[in-house]
N, C-alpha and C. Protein backbone atom coordinates (compact mmCIF):
# COMPACT_ATOMS: atom_id res chain seq x y z
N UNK A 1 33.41 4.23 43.23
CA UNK A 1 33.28 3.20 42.19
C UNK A 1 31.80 2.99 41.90
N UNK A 2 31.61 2.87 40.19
CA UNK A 2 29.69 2.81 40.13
C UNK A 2 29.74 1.33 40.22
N UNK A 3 27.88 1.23 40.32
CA UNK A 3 27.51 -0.61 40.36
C UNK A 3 28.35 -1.12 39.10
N UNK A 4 28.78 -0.85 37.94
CA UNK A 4 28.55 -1.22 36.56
C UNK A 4 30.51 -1.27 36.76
N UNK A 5 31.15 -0.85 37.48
CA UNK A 5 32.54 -1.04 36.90
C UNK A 5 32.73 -2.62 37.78
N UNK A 6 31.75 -2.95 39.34
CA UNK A 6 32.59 -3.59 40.27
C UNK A 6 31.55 -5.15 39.21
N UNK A 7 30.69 -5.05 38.57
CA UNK A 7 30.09 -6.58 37.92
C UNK A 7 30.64 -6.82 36.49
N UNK A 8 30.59 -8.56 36.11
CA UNK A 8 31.21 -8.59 34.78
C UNK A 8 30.57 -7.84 33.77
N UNK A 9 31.70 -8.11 32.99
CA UNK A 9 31.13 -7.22 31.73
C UNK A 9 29.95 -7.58 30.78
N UNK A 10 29.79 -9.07 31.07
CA UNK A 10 28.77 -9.47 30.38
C UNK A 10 27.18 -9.26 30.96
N UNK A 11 27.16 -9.04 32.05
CA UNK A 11 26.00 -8.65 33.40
C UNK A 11 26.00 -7.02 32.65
N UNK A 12 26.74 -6.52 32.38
CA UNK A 12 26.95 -4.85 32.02
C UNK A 12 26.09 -4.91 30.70
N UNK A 13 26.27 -5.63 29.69
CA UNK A 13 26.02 -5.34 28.45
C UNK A 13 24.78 -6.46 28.27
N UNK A 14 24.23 -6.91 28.90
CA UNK A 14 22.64 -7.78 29.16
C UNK A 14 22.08 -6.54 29.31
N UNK A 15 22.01 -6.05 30.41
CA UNK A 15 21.66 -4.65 31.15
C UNK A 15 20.98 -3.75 29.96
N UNK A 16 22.65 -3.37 29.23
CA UNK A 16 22.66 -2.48 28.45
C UNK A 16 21.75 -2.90 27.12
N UNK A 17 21.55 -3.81 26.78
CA UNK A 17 20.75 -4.17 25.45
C UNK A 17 19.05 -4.51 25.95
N UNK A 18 18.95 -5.06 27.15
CA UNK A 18 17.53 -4.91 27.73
C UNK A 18 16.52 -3.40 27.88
N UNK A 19 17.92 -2.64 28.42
CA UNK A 19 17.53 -1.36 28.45
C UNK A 19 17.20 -0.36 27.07
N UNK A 20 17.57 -1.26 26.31
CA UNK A 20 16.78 -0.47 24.77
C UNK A 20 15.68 -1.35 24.42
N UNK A 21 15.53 -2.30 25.25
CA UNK A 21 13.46 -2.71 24.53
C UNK A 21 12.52 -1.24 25.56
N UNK A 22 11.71 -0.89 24.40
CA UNK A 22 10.18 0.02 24.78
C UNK A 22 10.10 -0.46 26.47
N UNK A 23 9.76 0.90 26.94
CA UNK A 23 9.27 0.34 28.21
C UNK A 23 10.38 -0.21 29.39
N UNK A 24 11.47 -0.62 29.53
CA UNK A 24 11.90 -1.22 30.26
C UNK A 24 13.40 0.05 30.10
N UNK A 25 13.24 0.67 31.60
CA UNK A 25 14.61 1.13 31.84
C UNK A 25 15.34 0.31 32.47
N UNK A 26 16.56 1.37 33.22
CA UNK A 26 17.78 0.78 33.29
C UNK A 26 17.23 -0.21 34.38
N UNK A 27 16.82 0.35 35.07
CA UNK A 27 16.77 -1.17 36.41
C UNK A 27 15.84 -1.96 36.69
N UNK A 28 15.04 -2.04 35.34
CA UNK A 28 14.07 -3.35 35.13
C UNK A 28 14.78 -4.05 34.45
N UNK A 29 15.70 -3.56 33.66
CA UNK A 29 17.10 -4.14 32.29
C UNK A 29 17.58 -4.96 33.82
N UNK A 30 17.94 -4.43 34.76
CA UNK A 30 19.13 -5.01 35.95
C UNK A 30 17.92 -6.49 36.30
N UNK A 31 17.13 -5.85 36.62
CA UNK A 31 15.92 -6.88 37.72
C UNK A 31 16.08 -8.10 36.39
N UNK A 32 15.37 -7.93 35.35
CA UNK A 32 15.55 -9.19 34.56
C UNK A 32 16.94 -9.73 34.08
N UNK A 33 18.16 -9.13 34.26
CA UNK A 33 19.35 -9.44 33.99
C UNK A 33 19.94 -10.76 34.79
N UNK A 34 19.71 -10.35 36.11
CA UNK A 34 19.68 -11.06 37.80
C UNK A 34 18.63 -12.09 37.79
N UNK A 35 17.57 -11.90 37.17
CA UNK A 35 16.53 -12.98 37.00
C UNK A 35 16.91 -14.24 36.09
N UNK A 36 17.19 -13.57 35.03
CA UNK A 36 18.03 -14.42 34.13
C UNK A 36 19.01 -15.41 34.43
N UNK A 37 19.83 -14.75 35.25
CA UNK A 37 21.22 -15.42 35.94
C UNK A 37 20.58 -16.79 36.95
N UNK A 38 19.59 -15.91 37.99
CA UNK A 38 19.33 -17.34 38.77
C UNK A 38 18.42 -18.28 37.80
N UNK A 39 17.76 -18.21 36.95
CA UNK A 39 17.24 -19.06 36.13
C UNK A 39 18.39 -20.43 35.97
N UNK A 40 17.27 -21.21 35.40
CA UNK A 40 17.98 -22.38 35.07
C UNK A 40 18.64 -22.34 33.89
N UNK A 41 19.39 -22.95 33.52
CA UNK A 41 20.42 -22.61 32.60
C UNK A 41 19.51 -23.14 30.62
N UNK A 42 18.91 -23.84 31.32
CA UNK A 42 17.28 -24.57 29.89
C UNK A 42 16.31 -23.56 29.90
N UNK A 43 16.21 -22.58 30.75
CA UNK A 43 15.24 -21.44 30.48
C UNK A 43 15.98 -20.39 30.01
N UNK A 44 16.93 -20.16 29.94
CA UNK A 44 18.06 -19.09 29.43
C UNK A 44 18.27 -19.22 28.01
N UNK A 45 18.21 -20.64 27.73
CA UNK A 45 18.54 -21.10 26.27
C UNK A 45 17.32 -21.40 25.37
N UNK A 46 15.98 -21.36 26.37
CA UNK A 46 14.72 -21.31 25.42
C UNK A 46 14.76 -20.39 25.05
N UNK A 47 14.72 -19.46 25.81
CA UNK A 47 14.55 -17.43 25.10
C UNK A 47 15.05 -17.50 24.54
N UNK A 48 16.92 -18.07 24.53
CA UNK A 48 17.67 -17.32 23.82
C UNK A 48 17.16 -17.88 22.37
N UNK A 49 16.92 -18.84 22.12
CA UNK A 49 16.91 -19.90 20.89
C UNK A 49 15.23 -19.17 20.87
N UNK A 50 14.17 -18.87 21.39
CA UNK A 50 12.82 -18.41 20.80
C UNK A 50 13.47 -16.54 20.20
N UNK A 51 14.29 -15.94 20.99
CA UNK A 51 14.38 -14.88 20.17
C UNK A 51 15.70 -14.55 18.57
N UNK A 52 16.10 -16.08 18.64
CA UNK A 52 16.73 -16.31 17.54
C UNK A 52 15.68 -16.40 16.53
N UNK A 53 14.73 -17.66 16.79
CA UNK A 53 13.74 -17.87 16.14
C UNK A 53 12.89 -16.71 14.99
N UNK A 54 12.90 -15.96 16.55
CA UNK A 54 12.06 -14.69 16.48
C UNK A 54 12.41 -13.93 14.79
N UNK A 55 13.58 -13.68 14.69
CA UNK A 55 14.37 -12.66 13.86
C UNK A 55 14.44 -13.64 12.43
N UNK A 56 14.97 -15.14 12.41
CA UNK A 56 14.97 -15.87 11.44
C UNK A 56 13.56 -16.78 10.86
N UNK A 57 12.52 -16.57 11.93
CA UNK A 57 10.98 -17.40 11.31
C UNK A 57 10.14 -16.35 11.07
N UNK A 58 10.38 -14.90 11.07
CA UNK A 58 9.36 -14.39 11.08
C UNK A 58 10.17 -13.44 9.58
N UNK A 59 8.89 -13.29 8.61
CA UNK A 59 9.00 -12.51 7.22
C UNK A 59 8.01 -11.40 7.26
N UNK A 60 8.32 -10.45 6.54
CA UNK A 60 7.40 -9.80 6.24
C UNK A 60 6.52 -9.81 5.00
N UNK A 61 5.58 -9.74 5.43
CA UNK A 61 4.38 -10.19 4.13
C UNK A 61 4.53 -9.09 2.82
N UNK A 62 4.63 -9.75 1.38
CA UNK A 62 5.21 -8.45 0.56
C UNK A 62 3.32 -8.13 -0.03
N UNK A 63 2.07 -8.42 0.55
CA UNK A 63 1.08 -7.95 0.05
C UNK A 63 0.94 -6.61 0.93
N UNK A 64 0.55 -7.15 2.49
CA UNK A 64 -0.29 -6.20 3.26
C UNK A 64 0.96 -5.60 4.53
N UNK A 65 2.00 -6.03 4.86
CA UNK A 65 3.39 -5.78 5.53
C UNK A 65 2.69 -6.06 6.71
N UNK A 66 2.09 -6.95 7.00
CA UNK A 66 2.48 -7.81 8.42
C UNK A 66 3.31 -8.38 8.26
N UNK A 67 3.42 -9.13 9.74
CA UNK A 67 4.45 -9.76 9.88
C UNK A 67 4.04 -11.08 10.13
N UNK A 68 4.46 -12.47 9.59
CA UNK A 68 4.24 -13.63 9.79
C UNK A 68 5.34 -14.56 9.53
N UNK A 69 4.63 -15.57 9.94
CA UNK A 69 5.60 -16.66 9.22
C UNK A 69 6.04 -17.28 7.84
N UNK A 70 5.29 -17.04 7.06
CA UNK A 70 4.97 -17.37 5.27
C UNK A 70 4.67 -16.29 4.39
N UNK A 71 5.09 -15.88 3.48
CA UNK A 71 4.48 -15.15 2.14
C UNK A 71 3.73 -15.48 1.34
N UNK A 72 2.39 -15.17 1.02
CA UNK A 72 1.53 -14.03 1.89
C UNK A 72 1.60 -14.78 3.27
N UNK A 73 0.82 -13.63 4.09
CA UNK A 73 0.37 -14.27 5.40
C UNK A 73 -1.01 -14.80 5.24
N UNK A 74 -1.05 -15.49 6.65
CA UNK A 74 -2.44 -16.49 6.15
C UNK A 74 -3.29 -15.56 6.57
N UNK A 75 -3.63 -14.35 6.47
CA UNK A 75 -5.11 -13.39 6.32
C UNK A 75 -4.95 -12.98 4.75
N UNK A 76 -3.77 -12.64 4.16
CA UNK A 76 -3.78 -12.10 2.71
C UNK A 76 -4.32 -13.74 1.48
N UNK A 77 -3.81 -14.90 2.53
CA UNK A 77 -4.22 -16.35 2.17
C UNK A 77 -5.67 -16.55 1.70
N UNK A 78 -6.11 -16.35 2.94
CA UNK A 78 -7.20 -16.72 3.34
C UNK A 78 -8.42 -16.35 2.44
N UNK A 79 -9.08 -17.16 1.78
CA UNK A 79 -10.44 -17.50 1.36
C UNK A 79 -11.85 -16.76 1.54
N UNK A 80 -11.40 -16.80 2.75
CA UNK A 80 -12.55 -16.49 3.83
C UNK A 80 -12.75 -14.85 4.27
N UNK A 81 -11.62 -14.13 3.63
CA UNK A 81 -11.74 -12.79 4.03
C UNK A 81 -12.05 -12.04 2.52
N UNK A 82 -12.38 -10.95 2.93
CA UNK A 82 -13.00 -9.94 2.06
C UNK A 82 -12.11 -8.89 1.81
N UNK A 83 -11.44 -9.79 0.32
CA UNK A 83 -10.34 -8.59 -0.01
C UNK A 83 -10.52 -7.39 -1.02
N UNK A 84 -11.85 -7.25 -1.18
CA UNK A 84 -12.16 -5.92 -1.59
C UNK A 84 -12.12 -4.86 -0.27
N UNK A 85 -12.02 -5.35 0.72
CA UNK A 85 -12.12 -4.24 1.69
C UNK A 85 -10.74 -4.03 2.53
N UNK A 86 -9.90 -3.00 2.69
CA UNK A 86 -8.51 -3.13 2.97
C UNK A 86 -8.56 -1.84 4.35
N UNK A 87 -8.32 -2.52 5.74
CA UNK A 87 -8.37 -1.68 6.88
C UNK A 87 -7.04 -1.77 6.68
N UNK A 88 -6.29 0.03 7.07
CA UNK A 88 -5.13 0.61 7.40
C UNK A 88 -4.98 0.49 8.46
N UNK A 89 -3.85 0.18 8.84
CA UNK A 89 -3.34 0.51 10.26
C UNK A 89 -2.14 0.72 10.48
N UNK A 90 -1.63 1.57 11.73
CA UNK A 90 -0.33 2.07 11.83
C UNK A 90 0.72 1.33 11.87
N UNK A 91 0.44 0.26 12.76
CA UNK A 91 1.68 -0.87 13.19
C UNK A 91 1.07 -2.46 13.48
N UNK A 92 1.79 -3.18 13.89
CA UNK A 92 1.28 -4.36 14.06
C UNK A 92 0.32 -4.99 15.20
N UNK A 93 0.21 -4.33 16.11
CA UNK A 93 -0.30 -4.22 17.24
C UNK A 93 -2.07 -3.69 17.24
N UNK A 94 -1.60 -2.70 16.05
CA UNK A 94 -3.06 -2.42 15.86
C UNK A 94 -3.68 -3.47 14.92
N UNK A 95 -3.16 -3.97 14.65
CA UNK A 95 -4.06 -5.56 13.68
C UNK A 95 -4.12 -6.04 14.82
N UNK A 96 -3.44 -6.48 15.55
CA UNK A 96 -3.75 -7.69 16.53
C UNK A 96 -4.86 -7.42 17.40
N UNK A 97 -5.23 -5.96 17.53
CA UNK A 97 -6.12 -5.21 18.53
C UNK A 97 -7.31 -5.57 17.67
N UNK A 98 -7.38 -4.69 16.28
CA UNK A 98 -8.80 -4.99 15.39
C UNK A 98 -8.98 -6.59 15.39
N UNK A 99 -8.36 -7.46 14.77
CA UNK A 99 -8.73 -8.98 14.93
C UNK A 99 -9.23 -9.50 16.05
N UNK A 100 -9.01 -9.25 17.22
CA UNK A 100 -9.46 -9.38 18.53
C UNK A 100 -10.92 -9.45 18.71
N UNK A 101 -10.44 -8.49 18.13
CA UNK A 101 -12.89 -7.83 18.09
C UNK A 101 -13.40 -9.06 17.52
N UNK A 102 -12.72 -10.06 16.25
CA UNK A 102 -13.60 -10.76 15.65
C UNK A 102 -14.99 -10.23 14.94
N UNK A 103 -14.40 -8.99 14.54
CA UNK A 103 -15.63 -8.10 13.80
C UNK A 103 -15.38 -7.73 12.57
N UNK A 104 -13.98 -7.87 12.16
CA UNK A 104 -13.47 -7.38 10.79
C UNK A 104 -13.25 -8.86 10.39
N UNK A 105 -13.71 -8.90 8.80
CA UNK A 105 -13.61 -9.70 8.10
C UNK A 105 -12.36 -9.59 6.57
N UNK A 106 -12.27 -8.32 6.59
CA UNK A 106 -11.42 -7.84 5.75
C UNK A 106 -10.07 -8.26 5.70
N UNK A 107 -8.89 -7.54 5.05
CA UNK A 107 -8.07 -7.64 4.88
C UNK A 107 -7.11 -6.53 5.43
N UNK A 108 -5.99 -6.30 5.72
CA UNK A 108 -5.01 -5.60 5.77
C UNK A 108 -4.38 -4.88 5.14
N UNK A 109 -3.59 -3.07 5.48
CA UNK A 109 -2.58 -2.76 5.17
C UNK A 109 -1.48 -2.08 6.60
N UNK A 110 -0.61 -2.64 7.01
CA UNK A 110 0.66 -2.09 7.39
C UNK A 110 0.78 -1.30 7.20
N UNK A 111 0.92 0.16 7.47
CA UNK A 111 1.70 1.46 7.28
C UNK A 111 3.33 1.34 7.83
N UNK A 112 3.49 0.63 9.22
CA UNK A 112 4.26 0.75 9.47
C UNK A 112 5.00 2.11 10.43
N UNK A 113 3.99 3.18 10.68
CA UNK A 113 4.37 3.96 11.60
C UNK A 113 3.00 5.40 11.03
N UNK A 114 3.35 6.49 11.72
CA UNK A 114 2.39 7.48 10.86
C UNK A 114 3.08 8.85 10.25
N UNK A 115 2.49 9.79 9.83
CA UNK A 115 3.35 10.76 9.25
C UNK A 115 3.34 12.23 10.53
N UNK A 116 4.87 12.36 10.49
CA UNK A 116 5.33 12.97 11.83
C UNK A 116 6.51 14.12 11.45
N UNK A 117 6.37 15.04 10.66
CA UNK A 117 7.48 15.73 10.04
C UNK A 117 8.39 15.84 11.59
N UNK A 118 7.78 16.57 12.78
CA UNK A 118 8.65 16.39 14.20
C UNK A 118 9.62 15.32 14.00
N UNK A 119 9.43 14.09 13.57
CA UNK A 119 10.17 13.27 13.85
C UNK A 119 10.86 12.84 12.16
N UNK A 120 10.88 13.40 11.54
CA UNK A 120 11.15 13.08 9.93
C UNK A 120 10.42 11.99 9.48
N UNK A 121 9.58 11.90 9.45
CA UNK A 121 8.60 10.79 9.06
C UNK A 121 7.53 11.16 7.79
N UNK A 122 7.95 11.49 6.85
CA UNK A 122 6.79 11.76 6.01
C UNK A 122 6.14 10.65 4.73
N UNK A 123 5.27 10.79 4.16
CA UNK A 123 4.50 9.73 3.93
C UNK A 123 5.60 8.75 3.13
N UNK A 124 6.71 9.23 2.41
CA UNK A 124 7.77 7.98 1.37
C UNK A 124 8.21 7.26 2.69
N UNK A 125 8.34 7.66 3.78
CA UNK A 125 8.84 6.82 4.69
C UNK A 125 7.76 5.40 5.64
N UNK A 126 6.39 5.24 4.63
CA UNK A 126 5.31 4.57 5.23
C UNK A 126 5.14 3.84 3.63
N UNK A 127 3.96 3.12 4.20
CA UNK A 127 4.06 1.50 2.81
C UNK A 127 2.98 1.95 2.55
N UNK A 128 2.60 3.64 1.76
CA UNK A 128 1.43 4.89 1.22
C UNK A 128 1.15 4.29 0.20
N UNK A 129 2.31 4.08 -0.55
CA UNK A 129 2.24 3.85 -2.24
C UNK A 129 1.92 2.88 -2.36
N UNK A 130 2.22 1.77 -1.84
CA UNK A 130 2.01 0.46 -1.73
C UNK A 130 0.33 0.33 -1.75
N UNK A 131 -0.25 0.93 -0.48
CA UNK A 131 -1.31 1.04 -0.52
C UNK A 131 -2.00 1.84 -1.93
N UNK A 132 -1.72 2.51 -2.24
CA UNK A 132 -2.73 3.04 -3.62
C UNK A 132 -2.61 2.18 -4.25
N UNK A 133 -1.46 1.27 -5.03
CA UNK A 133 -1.19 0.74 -5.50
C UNK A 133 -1.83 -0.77 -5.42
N UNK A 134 -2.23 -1.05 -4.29
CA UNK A 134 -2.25 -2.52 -4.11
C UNK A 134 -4.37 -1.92 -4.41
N UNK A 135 -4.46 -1.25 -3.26
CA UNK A 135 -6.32 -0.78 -3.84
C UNK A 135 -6.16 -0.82 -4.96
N UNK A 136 -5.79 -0.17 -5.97
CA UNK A 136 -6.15 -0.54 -8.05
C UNK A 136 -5.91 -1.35 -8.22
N UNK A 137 -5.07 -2.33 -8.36
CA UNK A 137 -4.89 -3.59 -8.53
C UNK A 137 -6.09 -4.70 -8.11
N UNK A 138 -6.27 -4.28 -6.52
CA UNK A 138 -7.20 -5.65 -6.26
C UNK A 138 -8.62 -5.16 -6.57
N UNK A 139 -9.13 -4.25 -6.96
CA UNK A 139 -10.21 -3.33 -7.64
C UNK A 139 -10.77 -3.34 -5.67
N UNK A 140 -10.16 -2.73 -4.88
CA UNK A 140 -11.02 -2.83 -3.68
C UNK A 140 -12.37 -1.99 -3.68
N UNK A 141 -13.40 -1.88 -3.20
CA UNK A 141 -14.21 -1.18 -3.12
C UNK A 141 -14.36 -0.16 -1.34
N UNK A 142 -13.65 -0.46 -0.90
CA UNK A 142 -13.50 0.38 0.62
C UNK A 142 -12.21 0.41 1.37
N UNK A 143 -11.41 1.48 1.52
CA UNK A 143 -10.69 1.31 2.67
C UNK A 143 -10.66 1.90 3.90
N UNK A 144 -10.61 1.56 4.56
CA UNK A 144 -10.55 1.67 5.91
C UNK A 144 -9.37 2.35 7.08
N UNK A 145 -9.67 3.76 7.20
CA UNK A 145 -8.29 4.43 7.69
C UNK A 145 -9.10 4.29 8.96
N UNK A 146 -7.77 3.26 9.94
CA UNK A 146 -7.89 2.73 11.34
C UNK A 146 -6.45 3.31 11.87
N UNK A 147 -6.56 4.88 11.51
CA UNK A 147 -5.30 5.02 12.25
C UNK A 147 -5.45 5.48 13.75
N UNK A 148 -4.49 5.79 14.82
CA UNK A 148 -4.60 6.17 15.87
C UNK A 148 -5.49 7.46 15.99
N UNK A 149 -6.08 7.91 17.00
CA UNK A 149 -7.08 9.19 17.11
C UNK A 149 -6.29 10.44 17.41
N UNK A 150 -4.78 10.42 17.14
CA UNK A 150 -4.31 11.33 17.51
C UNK A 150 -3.61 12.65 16.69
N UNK A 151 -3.15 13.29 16.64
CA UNK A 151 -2.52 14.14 15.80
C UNK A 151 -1.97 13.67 14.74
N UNK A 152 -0.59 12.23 14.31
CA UNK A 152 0.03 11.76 13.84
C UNK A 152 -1.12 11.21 12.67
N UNK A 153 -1.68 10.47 13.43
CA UNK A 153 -2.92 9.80 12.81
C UNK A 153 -3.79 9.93 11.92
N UNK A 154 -4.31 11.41 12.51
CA UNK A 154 -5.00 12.37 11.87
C UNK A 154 -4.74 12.78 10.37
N UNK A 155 -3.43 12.90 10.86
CA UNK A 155 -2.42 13.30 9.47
C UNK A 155 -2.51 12.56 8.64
N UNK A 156 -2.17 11.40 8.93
CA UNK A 156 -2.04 10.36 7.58
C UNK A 156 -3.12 9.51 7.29
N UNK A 157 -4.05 10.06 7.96
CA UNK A 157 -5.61 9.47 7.68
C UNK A 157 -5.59 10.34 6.19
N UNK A 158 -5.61 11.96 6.81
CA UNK A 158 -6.31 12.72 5.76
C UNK A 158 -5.42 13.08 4.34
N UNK A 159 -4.23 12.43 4.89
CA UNK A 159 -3.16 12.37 3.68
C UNK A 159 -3.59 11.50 2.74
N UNK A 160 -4.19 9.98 3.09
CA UNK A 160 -4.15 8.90 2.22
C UNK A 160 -5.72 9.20 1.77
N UNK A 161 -6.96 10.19 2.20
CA UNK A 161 -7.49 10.19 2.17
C UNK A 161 -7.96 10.93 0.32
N UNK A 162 -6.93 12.18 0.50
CA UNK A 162 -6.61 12.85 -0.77
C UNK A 162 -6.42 12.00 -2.17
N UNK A 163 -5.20 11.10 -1.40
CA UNK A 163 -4.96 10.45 -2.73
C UNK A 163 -5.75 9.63 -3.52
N UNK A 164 -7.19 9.37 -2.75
CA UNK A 164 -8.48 8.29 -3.24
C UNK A 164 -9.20 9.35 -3.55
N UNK A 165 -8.94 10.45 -3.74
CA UNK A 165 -10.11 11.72 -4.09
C UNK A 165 -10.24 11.43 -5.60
N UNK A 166 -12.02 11.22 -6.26
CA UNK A 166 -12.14 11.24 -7.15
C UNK A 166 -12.15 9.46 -7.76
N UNK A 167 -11.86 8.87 -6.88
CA UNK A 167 -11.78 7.20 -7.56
C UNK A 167 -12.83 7.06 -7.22
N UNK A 168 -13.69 5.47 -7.38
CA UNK A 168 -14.69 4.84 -6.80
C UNK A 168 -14.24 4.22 -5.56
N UNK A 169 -13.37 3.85 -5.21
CA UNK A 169 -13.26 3.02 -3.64
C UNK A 169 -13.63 4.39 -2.61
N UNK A 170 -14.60 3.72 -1.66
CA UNK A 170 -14.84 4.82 -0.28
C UNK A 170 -14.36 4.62 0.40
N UNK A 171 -14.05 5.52 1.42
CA UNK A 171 -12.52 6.09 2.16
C UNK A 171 -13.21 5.99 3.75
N UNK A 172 -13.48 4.92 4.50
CA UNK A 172 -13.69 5.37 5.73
C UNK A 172 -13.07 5.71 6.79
N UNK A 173 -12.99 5.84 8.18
CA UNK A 173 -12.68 5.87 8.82
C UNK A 173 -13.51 5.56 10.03
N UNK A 174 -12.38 4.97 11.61
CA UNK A 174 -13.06 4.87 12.60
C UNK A 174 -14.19 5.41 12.94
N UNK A 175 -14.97 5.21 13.74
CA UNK A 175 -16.15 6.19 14.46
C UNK A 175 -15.44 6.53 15.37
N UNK A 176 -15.74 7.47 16.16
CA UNK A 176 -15.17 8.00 17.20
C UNK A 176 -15.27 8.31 18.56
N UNK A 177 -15.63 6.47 18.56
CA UNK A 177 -15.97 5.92 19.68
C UNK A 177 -14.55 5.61 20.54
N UNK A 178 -13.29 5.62 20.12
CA UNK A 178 -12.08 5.37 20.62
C UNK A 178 -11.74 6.94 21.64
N UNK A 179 -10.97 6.73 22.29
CA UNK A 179 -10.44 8.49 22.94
C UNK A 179 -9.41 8.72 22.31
N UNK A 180 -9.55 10.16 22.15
CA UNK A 180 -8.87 10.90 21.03
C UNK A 180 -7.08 11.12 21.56
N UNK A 181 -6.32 10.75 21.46
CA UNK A 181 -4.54 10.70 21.72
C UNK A 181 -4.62 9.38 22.63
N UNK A 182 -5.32 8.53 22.14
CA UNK A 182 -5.03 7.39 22.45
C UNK A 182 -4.37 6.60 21.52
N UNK A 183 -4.26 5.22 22.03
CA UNK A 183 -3.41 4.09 20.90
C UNK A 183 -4.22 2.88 20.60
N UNK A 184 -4.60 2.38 19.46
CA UNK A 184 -5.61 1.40 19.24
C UNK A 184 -5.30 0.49 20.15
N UNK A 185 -3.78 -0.03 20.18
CA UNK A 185 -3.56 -1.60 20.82
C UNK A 185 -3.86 -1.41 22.44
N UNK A 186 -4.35 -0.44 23.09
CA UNK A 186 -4.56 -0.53 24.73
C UNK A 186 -6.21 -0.26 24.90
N UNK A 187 -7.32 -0.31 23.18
CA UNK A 187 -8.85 -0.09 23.52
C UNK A 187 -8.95 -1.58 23.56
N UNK A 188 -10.39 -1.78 24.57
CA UNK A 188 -10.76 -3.15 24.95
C UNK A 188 -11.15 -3.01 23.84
N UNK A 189 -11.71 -4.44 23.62
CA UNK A 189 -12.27 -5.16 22.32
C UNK A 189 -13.47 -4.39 22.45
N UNK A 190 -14.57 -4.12 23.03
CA UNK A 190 -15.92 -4.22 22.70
C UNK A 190 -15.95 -2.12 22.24
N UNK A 191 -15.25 -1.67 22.73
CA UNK A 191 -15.28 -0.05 22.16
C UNK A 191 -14.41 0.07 20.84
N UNK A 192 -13.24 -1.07 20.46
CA UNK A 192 -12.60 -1.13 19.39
C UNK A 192 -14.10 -1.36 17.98
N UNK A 193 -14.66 -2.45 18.87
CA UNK A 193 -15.56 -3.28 18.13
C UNK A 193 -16.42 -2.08 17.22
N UNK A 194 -16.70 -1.73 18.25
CA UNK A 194 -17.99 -0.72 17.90
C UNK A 194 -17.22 0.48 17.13
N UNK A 195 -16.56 0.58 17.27
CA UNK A 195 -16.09 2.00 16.21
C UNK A 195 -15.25 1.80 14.77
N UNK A 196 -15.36 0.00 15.06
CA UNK A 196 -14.61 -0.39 13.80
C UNK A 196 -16.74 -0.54 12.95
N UNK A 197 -17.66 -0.82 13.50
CA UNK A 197 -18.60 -1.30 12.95
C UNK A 197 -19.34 0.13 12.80
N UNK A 198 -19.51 1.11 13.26
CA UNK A 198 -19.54 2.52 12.55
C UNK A 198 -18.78 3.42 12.25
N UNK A 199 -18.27 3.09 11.29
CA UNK A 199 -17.01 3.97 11.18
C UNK A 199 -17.85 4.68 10.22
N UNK A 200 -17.07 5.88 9.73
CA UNK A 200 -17.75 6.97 8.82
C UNK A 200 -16.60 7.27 7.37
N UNK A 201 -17.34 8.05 6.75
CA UNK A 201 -16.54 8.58 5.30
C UNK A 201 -15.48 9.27 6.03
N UNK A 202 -14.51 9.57 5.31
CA UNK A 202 -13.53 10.54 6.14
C UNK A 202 -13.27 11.22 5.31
């Protein structure tokens, strides 16, 4: 008889839905399942009610595709930023990494993932168009390809890079001060910093 036929079914299928968040296999899914259980029954129902929250307070921004609480979000809001200048980035994590630095003053674009034919991912499947589209419109004068240093990255750096061939907005990119098949959201702030503040033409 396995562990999973002799416990309830509801202990089975906690398990089973923990075990599909990033990062967490089957028997970290178990360890927090069991954690859960001895919890108090008001800490069970905060999560549960903060990851309700989660799914019903949070929108996606229809300028730059973060994710926030309001349309726009309060960086596409904000006054205070410099929306002629629009840093790319792959996912959300990598904004939260660049903002960190407190070195970018700019504005945002979401891609939303990078271009990966391996994985069927090619550029209609990223917020590409959006981006050309939103640069003519706001007459930007720079964007900023902050994608990962890696193969994927690479790609859709030099993809989006084409499509600004011949306009006036300049096309930068990181310096390459980051390590190369790395992921923005795990560089400390002060090497993020610095390669967001020399970055080059690309």
């Amino acid at each position: 008889m396995n562990e999973s036929s002799s416990r309830p079914r509801s202990i089975d299928r906690a398990v089973t839905e923990l075990a599909r968040l990033p990062g967490i296999g089957p028997k970290t899914a178990q360890r927090l399942t069991y954690h859960l259980l001895r919890s108090s029954g008001d800490q069970v129902l905060v999560l549960a009610e903060a990851l309700r929250n989660l799914k019903e307070g949070v929108v996606t921004c229809s300028v730059c595709f973060n994710m926030s609480d309001r349309n726009p979000c309060h960086i596409c809001e904000s006054p205070d930023r410099d929306h002629a200048v629009i840093c790319v980035v792959e996912n959300l994590l990598d904004l939260v990494a660049i903002e960190r630095t407190a070195r970018f003053r700019g504005v945002y674009h979401v891609l939303h993932g990078a271009i990966s034919p391996m994985d069927g991912i090619g550029p209609d499947e990223l917020r590409i168009r959006e981006l050309v589209q939103r640069a003519k419109d706001t007459s930007a004068t720079e964007v900023i390809l902050a994608t990962n240093p890696n193969l994927e990255g690479d790609a859709t750096a030099t993809y989006i890079a084409r499509l600004f061939e011949g306009s006036d907005i300049a096309v930068t990119r990181l310096a390459r001060g980051l390590p190369v098949g790395g992921d923005l959201e795990y560089a400390d702030e002060v090497t993020l910093g610095n390669a967001l503040a020399g970055r080059s033409s690309a």
